[in-house]
PDB file of N, CA and C in Angstrom:
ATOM      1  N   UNK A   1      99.022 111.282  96.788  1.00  0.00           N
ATOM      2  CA  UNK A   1      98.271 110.407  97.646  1.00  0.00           C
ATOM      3  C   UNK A   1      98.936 109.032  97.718  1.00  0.00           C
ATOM      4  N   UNK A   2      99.573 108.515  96.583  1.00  0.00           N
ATOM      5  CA  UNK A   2     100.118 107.659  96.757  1.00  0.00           C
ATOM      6  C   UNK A   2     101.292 107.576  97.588  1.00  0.00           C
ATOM      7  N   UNK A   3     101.806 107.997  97.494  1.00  0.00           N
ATOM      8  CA  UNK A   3     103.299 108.357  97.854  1.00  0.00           C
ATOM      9  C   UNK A   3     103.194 108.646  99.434  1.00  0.00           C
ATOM     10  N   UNK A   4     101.637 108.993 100.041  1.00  0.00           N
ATOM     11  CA  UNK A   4     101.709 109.495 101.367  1.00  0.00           C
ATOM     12  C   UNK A   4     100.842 108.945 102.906  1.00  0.00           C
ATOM     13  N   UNK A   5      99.673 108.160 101.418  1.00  0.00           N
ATOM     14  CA  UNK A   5      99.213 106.964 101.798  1.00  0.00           C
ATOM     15  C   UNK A   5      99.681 105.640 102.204  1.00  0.00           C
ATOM     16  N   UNK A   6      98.643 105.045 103.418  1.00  0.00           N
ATOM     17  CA  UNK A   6      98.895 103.728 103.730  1.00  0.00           C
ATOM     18  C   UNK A   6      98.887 102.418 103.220  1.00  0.00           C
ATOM     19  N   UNK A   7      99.323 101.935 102.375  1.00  0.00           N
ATOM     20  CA  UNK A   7      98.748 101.164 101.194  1.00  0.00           C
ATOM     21  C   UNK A   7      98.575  99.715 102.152  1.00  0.00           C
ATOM     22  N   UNK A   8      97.558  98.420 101.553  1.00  0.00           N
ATOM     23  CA  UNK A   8      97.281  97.144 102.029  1.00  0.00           C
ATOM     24  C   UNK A   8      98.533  96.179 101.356  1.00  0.00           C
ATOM     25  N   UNK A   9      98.828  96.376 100.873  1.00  0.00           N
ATOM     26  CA  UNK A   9     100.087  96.173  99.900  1.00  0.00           C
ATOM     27  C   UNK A   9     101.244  96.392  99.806  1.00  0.00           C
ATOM     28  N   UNK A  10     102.323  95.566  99.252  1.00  0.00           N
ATOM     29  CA  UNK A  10     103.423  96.629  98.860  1.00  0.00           C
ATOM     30  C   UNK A  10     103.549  96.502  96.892  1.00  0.00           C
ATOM     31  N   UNK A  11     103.900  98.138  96.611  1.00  0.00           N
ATOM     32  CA  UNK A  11     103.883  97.865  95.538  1.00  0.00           C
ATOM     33  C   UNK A  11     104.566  97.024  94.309  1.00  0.00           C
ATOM     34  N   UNK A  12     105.544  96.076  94.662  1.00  0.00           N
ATOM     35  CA  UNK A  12     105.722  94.700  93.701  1.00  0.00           C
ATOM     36  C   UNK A  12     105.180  93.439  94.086  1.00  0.00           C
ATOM     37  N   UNK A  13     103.906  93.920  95.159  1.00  0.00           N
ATOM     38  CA  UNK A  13     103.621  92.565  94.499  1.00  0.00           C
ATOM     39  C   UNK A  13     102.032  92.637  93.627  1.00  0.00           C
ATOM     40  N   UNK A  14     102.231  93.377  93.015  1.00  0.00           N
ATOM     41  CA  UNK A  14     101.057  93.947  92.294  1.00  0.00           C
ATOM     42  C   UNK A  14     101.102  92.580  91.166  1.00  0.00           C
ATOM     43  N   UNK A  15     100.573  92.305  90.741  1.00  0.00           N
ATOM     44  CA  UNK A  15     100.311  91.352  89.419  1.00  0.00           C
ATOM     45  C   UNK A  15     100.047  91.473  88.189  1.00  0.00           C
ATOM     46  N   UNK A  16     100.662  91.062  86.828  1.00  0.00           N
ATOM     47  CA  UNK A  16     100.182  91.832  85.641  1.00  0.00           C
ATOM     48  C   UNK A  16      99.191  91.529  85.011  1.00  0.00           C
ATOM     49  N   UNK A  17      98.111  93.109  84.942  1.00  0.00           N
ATOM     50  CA  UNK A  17      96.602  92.767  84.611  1.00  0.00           C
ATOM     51  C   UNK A  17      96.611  92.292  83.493  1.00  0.00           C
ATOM     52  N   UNK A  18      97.232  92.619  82.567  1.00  0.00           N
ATOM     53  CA  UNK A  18      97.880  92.098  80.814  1.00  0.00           C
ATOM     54  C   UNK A  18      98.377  90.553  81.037  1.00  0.00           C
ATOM     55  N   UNK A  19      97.871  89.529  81.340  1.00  0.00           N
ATOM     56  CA  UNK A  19      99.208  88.296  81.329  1.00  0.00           C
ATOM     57  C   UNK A  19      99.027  87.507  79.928  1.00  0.00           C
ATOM     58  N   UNK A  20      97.980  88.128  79.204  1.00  0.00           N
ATOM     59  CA  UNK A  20      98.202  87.401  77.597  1.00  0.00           C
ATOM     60  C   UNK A  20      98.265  88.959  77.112  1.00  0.00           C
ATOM     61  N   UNK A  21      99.055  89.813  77.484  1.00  0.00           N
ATOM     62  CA  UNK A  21      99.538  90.867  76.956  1.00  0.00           C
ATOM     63  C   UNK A  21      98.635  91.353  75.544  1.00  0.00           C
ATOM     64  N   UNK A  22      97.370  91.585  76.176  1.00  0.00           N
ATOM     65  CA  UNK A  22      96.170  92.199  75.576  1.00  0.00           C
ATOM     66  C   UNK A  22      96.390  93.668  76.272  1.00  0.00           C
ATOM     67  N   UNK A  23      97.211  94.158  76.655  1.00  0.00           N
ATOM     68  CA  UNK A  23      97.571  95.422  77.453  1.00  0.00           C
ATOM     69  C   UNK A  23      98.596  95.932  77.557  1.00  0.00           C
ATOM     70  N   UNK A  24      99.528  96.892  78.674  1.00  0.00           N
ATOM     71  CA  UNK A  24     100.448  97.450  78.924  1.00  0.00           C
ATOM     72  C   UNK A  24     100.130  98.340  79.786  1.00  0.00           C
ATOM     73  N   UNK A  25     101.221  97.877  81.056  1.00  0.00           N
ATOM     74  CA  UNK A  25     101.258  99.006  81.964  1.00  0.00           C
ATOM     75  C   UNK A  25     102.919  99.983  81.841  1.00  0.00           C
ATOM     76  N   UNK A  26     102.412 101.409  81.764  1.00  0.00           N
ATOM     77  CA  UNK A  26     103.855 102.262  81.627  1.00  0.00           C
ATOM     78  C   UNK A  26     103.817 102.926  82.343  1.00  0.00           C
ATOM     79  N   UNK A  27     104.729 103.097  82.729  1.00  0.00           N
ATOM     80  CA  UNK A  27     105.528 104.584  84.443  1.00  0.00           C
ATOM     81  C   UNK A  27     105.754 105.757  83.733  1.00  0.00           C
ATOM     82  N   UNK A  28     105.356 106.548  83.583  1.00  0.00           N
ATOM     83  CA  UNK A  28     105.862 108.084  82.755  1.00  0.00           C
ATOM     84  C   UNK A  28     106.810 108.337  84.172  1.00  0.00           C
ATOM     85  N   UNK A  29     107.833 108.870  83.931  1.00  0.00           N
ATOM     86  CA  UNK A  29     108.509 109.350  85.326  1.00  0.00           C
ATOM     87  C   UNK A  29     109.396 110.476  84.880  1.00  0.00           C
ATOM     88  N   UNK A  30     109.030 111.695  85.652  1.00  0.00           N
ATOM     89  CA  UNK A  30     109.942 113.048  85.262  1.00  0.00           C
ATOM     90  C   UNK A  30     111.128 112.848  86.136  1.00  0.00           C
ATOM     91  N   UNK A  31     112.364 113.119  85.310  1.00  0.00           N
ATOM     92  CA  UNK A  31     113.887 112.769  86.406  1.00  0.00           C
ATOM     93  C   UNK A  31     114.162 113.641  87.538  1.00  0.00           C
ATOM     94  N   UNK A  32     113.437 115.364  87.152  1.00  0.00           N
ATOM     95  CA  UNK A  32     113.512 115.873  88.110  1.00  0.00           C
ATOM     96  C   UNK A  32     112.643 115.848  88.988  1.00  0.00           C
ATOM     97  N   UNK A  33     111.719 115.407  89.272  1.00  0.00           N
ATOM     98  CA  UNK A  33     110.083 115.353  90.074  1.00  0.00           C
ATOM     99  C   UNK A  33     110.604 115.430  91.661  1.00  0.00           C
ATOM    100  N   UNK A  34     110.348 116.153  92.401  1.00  0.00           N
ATOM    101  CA  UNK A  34     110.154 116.331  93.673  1.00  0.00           C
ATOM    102  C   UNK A  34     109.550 115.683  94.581  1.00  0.00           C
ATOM    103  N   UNK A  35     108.776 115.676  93.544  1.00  0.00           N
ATOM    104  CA  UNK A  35     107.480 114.426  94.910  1.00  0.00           C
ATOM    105  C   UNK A  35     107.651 113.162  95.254  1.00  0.00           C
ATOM    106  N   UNK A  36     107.506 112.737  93.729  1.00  0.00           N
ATOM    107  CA  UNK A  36     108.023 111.004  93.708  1.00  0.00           C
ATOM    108  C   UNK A  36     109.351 111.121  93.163  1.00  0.00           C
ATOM    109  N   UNK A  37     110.556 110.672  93.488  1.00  0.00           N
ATOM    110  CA  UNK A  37     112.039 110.249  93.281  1.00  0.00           C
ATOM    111  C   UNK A  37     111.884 109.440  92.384  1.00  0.00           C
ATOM    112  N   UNK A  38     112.788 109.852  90.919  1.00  0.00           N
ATOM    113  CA  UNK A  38     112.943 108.483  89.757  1.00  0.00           C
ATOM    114  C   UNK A  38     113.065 107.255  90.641  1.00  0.00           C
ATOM    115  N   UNK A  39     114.043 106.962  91.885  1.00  0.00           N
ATOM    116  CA  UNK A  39     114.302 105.914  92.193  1.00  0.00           C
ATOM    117  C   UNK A  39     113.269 105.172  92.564  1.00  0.00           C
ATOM    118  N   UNK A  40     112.394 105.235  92.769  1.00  0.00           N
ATOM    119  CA  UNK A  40     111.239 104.758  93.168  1.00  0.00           C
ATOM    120  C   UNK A  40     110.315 104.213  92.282  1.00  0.00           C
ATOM    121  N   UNK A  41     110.113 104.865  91.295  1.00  0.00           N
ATOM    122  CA  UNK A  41     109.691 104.150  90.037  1.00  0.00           C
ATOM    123  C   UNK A  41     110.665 103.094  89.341  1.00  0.00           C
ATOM    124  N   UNK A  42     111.541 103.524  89.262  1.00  0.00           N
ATOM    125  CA  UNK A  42     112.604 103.196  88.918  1.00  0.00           C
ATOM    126  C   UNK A  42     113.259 100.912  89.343  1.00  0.00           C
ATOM    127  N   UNK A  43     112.925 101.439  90.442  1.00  0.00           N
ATOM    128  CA  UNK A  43     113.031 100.156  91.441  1.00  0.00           C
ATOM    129  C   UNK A  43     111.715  99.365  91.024  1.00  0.00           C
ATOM    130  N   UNK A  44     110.630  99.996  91.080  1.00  0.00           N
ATOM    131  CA  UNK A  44     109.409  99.205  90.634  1.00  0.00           C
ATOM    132  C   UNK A  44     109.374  98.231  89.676  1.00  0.00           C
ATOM    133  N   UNK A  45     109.889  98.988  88.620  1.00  0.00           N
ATOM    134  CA  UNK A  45     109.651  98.978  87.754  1.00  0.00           C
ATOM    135  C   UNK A  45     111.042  97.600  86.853  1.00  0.00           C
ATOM    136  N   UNK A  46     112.021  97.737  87.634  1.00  0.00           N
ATOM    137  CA  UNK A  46     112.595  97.016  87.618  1.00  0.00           C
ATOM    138  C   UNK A  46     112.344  95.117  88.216  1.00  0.00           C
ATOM    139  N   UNK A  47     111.756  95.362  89.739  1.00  0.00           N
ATOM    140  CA  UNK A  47     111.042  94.198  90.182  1.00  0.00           C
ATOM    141  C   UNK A  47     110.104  93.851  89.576  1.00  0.00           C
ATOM    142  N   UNK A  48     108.937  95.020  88.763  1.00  0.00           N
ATOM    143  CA  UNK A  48     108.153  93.554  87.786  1.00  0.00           C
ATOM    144  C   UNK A  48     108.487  94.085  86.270  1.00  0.00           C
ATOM    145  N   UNK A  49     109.038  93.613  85.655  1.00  0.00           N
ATOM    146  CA  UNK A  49     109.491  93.310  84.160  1.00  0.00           C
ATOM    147  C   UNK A  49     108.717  93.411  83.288  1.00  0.00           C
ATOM    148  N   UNK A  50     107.093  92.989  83.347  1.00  0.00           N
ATOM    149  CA  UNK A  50     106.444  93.508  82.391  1.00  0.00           C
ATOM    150  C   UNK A  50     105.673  95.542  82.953  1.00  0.00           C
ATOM    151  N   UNK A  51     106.164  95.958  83.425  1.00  0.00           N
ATOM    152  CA  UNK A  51     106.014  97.468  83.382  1.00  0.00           C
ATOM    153  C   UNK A  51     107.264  98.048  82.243  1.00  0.00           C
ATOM    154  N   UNK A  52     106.809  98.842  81.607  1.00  0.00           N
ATOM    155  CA  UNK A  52     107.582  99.878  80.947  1.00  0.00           C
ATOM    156  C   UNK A  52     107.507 100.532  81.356  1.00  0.00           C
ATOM    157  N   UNK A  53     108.675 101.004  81.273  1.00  0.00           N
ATOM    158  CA  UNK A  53     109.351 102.572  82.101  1.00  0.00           C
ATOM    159  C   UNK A  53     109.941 103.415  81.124  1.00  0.00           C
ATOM    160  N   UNK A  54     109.649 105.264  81.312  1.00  0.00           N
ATOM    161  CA  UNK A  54     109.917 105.833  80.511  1.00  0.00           C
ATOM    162  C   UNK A  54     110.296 106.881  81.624  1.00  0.00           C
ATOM    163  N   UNK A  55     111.431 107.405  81.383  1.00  0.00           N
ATOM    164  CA  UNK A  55     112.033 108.316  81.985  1.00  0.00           C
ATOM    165  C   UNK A  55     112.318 109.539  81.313  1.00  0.00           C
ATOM    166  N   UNK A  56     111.865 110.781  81.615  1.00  0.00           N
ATOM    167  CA  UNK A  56     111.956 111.941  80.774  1.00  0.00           C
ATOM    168  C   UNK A  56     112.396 113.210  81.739  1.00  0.00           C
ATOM    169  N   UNK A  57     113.820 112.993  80.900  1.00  0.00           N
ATOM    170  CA  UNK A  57     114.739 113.376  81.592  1.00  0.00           C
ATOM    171  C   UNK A  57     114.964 115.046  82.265  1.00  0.00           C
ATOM    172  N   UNK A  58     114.294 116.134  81.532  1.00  0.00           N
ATOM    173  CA  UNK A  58     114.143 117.328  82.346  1.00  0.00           C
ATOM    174  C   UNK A  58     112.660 117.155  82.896  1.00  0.00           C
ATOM    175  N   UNK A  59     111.908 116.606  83.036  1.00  0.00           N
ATOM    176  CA  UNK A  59     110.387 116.308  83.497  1.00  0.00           C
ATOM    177  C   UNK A  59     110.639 116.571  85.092  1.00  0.00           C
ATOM    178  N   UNK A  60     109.985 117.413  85.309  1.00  0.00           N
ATOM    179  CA  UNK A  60     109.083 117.330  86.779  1.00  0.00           C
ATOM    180  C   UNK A  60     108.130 116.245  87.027  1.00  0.00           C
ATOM    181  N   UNK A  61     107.355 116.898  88.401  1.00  0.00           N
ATOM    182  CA  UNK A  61     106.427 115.781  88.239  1.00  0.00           C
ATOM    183  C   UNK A  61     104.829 115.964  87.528  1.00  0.00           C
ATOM    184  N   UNK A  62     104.773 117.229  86.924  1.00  0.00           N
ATOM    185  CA  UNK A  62     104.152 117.463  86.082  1.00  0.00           C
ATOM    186  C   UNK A  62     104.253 118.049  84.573  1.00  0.00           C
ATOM    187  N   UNK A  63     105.281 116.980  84.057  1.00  0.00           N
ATOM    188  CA  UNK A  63     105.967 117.244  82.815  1.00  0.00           C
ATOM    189  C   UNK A  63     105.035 117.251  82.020  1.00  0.00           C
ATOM    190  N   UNK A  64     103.894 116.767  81.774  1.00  0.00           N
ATOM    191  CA  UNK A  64     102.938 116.340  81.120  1.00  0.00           C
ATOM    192  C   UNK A  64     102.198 117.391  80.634  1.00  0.00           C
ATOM    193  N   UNK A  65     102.330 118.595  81.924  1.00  0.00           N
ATOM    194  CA  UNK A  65     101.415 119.857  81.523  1.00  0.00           C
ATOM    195  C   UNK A  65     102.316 120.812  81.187  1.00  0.00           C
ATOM    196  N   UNK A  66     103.786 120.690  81.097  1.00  0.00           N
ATOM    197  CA  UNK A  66     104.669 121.903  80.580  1.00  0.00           C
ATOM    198  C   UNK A  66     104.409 122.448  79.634  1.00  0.00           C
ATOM    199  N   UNK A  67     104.178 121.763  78.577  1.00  0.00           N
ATOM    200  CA  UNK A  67     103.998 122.707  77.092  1.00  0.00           C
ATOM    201  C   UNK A  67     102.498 122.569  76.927  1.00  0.00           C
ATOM    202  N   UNK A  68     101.357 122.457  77.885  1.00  0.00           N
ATOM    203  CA  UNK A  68     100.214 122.965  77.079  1.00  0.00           C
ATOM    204  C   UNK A  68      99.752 124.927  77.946  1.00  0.00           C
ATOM    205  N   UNK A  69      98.904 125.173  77.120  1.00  0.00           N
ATOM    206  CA  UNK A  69      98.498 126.343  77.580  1.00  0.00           C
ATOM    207  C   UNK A  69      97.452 126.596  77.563  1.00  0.00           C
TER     208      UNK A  69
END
């Protein structure tokens, strides 16, 4: 939805909800994912500095559910 949706926004100029870093925002991003392109997170994530980014490198875009059953 994101990815296909019209957003009011663009996404860097989002603001960090943490700014006395009582928080953390992180990108889980699978390298292989189809849907959303690392580069895209990737770029984000780079323009605002307080996001962590984690890139996992055979991950789809539902790496998250590979190993449960």
């Amino acid at each position: 939805m994101a990815g296909f949706g019209k957003w009011e926004f663009g996404p860097t100029e989002i603001k960090n909800p943490f700014p006395d870093n009582d928080g953390s925002v992180h990108i889980w991003q699978g390298f292989e994912d189809r849907i959303i392109p690392y580069t895209v997170n990737r770029y984000i994530s780079q323009k605002l500095p307080w996001i962590r980014y984690h890139e996992v490198p055979d991950g789809g875009h539902l790496f998250i559910l590979k190993n449960k059953q």
